[in-house]
C-alpha atoms as a PDB file:
ATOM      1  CA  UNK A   1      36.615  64.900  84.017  1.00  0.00           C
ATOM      2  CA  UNK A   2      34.887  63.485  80.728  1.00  0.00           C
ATOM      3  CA  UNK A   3      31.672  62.789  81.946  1.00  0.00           C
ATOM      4  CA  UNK A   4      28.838  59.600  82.365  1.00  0.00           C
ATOM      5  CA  UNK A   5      27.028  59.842  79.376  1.00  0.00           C
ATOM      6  CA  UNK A   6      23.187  59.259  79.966  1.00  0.00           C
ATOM      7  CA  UNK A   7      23.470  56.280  77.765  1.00  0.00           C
ATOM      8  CA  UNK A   8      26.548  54.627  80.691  1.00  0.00           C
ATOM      9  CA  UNK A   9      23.959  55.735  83.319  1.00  0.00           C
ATOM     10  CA  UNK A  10      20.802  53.545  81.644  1.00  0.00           C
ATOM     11  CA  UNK A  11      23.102  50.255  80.949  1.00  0.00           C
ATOM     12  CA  UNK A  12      24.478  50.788  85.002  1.00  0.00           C
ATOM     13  CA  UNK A  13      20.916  50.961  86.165  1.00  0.00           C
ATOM     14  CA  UNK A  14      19.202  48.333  83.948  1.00  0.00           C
ATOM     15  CA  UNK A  15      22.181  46.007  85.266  1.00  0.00           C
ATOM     16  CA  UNK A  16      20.831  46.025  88.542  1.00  0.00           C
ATOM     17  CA  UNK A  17      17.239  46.436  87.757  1.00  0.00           C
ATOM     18  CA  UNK A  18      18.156  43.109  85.686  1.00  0.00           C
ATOM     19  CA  UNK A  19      18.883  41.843  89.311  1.00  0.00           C
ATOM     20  CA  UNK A  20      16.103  43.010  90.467  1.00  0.00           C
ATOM     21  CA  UNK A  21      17.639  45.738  92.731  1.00  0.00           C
ATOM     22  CA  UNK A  22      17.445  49.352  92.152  1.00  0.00           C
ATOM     23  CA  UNK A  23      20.380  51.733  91.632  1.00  0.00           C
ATOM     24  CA  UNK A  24      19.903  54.665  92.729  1.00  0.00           C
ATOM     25  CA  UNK A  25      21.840  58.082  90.489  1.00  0.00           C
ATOM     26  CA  UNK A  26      22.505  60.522  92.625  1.00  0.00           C
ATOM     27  CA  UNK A  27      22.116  63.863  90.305  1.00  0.00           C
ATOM     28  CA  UNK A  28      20.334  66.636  92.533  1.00  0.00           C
ATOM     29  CA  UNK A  29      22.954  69.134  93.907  1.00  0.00           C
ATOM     30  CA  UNK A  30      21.197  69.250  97.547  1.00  0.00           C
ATOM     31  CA  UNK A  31      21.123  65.365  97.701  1.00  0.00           C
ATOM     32  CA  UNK A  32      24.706  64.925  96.424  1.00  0.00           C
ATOM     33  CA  UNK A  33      25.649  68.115  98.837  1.00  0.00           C
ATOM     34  CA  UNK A  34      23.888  66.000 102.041  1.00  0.00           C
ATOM     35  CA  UNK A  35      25.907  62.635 100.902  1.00  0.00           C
ATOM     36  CA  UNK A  36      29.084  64.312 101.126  1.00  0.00           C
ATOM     37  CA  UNK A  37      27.837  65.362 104.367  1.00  0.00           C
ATOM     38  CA  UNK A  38      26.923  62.019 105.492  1.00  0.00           C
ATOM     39  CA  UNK A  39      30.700  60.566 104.105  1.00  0.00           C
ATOM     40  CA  UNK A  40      32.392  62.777 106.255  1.00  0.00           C
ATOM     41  CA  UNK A  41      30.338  61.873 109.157  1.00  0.00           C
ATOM     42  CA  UNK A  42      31.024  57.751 109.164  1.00  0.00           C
ATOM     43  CA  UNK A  43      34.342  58.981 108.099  1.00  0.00           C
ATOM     44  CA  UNK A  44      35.177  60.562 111.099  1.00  0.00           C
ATOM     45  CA  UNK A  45      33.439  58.035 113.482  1.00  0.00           C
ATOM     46  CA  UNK A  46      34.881  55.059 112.141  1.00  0.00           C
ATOM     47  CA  UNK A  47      38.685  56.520 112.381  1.00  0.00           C
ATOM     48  CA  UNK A  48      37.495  57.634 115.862  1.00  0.00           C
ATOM     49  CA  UNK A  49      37.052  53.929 115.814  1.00  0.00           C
ATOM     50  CA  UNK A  50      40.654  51.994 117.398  1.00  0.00           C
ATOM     51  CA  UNK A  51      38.915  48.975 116.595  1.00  0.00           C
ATOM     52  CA  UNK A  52      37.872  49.880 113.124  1.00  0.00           C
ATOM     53  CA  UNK A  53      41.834  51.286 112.647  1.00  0.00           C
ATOM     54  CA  UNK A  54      43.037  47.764 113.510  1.00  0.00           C
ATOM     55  CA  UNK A  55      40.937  46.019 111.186  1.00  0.00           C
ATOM     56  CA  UNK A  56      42.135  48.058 108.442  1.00  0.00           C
ATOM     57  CA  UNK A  57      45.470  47.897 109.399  1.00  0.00           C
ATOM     58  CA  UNK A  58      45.406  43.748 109.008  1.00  0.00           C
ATOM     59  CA  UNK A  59      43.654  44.018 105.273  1.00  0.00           C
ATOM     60  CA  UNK A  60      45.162  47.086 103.752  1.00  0.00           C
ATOM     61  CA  UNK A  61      48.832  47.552 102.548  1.00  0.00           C
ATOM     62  CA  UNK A  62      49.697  43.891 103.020  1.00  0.00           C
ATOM     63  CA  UNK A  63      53.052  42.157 101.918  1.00  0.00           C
ATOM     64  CA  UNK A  64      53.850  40.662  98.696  1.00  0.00           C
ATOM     65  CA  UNK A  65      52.348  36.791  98.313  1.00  0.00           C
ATOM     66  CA  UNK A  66      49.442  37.571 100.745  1.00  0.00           C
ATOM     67  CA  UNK A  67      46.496  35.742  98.790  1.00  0.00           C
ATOM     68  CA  UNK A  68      44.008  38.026 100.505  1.00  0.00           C
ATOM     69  CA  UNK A  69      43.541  41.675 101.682  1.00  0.00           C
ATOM     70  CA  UNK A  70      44.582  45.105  99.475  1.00  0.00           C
ATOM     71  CA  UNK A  71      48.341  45.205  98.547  1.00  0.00           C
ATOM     72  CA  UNK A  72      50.022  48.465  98.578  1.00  0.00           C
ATOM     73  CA  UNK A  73      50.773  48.375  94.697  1.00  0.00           C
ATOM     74  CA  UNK A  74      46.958  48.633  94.351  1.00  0.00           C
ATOM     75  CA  UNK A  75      45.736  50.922  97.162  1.00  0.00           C
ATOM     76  CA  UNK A  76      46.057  54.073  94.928  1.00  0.00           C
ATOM     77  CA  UNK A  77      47.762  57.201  95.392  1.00  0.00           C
ATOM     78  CA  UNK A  78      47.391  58.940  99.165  1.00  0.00           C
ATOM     79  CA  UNK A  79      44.247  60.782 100.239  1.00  0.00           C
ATOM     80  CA  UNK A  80      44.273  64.240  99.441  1.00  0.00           C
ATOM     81  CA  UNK A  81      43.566  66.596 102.341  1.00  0.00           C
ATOM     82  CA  UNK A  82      40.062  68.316 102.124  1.00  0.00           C
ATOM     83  CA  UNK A  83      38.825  65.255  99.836  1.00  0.00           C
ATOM     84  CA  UNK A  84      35.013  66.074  99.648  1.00  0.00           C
ATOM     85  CA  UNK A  85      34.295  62.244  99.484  1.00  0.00           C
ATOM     86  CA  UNK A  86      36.660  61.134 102.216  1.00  0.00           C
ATOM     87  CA  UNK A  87      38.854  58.616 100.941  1.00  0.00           C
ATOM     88  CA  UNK A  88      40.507  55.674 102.555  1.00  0.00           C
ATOM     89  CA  UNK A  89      43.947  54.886 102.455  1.00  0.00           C
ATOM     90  CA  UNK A  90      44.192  51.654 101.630  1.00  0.00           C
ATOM     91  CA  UNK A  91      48.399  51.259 101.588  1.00  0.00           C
ATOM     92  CA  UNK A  92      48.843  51.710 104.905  1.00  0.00           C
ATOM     93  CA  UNK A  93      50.496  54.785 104.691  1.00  0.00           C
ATOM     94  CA  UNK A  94      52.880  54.269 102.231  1.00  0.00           C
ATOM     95  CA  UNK A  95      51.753  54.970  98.967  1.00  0.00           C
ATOM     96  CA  UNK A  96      53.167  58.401  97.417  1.00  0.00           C
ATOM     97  CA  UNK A  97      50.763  61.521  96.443  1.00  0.00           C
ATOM     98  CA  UNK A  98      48.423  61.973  93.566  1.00  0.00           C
ATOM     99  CA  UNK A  99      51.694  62.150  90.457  1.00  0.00           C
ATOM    100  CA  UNK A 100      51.881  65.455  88.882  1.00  0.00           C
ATOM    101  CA  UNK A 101      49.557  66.185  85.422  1.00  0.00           C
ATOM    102  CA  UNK A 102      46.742  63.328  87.091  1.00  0.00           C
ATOM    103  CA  UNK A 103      43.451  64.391  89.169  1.00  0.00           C
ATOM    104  CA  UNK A 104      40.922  63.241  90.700  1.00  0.00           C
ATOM    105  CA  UNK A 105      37.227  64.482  88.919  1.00  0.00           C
ATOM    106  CA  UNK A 106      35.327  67.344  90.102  1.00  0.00           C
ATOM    107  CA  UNK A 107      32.144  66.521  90.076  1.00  0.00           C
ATOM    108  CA  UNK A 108      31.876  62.166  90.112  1.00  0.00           C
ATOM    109  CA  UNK A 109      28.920  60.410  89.374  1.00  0.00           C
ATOM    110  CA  UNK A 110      27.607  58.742  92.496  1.00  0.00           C
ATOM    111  CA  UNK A 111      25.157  55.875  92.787  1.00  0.00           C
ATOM    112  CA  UNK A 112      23.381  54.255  95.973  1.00  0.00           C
ATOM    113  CA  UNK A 113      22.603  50.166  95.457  1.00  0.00           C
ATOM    114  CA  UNK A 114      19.523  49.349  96.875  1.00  0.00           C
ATOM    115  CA  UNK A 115      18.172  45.513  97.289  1.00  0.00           C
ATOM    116  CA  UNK A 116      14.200  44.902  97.562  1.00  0.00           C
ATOM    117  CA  UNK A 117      13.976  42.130  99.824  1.00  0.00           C
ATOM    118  CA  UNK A 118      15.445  42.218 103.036  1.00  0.00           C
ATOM    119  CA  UNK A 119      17.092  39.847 105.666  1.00  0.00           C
ATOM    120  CA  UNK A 120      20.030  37.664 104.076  1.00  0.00           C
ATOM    121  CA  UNK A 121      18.141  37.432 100.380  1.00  0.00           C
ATOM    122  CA  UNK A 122      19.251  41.153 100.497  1.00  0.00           C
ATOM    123  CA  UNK A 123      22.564  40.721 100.699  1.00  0.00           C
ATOM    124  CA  UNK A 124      22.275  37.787  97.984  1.00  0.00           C
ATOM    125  CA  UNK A 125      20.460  40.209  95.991  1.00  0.00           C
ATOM    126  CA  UNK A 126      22.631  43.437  96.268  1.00  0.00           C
ATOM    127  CA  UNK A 127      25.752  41.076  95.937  1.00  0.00           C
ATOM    128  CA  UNK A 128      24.627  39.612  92.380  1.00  0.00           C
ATOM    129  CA  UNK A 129      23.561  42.958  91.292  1.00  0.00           C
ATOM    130  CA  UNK A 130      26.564  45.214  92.387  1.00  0.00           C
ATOM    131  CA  UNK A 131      28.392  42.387  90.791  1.00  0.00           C
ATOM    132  CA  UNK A 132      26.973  42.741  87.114  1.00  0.00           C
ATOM    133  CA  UNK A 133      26.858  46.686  87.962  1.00  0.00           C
ATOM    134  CA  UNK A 134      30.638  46.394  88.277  1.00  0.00           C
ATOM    135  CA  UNK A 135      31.201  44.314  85.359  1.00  0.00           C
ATOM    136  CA  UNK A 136      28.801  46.893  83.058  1.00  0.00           C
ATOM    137  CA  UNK A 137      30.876  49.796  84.342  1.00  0.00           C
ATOM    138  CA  UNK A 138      34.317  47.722  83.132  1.00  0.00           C
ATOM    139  CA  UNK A 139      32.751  46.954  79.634  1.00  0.00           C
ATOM    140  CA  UNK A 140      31.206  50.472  79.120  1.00  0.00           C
ATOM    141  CA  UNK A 141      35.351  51.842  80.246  1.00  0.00           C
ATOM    142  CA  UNK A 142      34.254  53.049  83.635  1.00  0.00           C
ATOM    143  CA  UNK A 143      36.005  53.007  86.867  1.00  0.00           C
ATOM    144  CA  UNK A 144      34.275  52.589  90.058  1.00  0.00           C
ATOM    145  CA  UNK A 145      35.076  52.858  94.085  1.00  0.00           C
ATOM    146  CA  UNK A 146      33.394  52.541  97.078  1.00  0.00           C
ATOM    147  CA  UNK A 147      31.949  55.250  99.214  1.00  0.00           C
ATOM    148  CA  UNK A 148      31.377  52.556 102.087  1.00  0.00           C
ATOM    149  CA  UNK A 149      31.723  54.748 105.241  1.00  0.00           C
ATOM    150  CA  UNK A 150      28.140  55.404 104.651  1.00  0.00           C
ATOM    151  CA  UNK A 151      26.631  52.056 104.628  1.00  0.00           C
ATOM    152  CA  UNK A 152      28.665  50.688 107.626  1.00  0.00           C
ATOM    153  CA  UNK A 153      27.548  53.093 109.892  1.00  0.00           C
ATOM    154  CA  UNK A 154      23.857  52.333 111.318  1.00  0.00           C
ATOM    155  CA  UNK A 155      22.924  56.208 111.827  1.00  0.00           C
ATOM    156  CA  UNK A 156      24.545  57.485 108.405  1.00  0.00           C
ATOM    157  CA  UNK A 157      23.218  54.315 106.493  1.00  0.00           C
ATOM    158  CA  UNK A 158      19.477  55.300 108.132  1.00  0.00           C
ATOM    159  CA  UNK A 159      20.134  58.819 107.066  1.00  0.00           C
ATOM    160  CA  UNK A 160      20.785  57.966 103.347  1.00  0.00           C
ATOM    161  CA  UNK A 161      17.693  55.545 102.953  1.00  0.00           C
ATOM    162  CA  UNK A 162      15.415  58.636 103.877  1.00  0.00           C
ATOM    163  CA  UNK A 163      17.450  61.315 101.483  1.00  0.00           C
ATOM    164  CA  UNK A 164      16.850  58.884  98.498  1.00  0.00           C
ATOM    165  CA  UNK A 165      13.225  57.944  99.792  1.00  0.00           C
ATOM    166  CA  UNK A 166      14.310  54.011  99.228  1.00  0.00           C
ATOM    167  CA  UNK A 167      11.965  50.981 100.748  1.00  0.00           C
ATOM    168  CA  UNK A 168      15.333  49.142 102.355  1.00  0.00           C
ATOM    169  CA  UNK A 169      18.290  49.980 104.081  1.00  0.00           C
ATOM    170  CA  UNK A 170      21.359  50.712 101.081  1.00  0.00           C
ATOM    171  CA  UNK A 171      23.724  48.044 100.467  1.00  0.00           C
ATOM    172  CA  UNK A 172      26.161  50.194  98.882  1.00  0.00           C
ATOM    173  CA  UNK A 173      27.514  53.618  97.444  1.00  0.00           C
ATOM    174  CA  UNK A 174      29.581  53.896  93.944  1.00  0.00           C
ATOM    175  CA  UNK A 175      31.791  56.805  92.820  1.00  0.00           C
ATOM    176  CA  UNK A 176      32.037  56.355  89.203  1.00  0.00           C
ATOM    177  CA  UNK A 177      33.920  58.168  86.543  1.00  0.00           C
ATOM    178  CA  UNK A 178      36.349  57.854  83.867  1.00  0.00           C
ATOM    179  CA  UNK A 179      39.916  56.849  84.784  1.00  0.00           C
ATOM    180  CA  UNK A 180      43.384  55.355  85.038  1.00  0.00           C
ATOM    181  CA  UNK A 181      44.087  51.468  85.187  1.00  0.00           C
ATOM    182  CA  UNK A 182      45.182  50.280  88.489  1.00  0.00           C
ATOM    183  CA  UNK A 183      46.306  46.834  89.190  1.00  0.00           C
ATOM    184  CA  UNK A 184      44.358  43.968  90.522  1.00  0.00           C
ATOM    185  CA  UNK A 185      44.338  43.007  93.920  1.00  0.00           C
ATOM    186  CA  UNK A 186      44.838  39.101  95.168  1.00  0.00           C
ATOM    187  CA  UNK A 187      42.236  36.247  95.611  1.00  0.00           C
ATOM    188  CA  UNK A 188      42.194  32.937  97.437  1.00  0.00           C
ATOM    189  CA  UNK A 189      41.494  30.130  95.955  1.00  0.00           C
ATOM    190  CA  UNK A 190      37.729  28.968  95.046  1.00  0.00           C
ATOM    191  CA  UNK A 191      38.443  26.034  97.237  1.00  0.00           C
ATOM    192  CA  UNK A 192      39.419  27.622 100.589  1.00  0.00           C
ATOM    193  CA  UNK A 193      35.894  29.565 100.200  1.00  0.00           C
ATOM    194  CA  UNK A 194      33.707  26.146 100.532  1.00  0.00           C
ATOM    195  CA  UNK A 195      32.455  25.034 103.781  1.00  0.00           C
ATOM    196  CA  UNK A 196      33.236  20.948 103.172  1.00  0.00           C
ATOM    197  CA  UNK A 197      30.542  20.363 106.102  1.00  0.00           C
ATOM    198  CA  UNK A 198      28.089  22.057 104.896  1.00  0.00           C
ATOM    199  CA  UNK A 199      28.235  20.671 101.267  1.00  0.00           C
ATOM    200  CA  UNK A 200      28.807  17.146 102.455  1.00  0.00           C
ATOM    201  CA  UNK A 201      25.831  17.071 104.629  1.00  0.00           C
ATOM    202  CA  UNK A 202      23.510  18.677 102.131  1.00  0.00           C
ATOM    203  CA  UNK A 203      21.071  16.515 100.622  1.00  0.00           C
ATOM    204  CA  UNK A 204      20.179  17.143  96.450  1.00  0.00           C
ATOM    205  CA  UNK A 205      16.129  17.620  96.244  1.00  0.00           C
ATOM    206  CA  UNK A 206      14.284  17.081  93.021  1.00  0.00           C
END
């Protein structure tokens, strides 16, 4: 429950202002009160969602060796019931509860990323500045999840941009706190992430 000093806050939102994108500290009790709100709501819908359940069946929980998706050693303890911020379960059911003497925080510090272009060059832009907003959080000894229910649903997503008056649809919402290490998750290799065709065929300019 140790708090984000104002000082973590500043170096979390200069790292995105310092890619030109605007993070957005959620600190008034009404606004955080309505985001909860919205959470619950694209919570609800997208496990109304058989389509959305099958999707996170195939990435969540996965065997050992899998080079991609969110092993069960790293998908965290299970959801409590009456979480305010809605959890997922990323283990596929079989992680085990919350270990005794360990809680969650109170009261976390939430954020909303914002890019200021829009189109594609917003996704570039919220991409390389959640990036160095993730990698500020690890040096300052912050943890840091994702709230994404809220963003991947159209009507909650429009609902957010007008509670934190922003220019552009949000790109993303952080809980972040204080916590325990976890273990990292798996990546594929650089090389299966390059299209050959397309950087074969492109031509170098000057």
């Amino acid at each position: 429950d140790a708090p984000v000093t104002v000082a973590e806050q500043y170096a979390l939102r200069r790292a995105a202002r310092d890619e030109s994108a605007w993070l957005h500290i959620v600190a008034d009790r009404a606004e955080g009160s309505r985001l909860r709100e919205l959470a619950a709501t694209a919570h609800r819908r997208q496990t109304a969602d058989p389509a959305f359940r099958d999707e996170l069946a195939r990435w969540t929980g996965t065997e050992p060796g899998r080079l991609d998706g969110v092993p069960a050693s790293a998908g965290g303890p299970l959801p409590e019931p009456g979480d305010a911020w809605f959890r997922r379960d990323f283990s596929a059911g079989t992680a085990a509860p919350m270990p005794s003497g360990k809680a969650y925080e109170e009261d976390p510090l939430v954020a909303v990323l914002t890019a200021h272009l829009s189109g594609r060059a917003a996704d570039l832009q919220a991409g390389q500045a959640l990036q160095r907003v993730l990698l500020t959080a690890t040096a300052e000894g912050l943890v840091v999840s994702f709230l994404s229910q809220v963003v991947e649903v159209s009507d909650t997503r429009g609902e957010l941009r007008k509670l934190i008056g922003a220019d552009r649809a949000p790109q993303a919402v952080l809980r972040i706190r204080h916590g325990y290490p976890v273990g990292a998750t798996p990546r594929r290799p650089v090389v299966e992430l390059i299209d050959r065709a397309v950087t074969s065929d492109s031509t170098p300019t000057a």
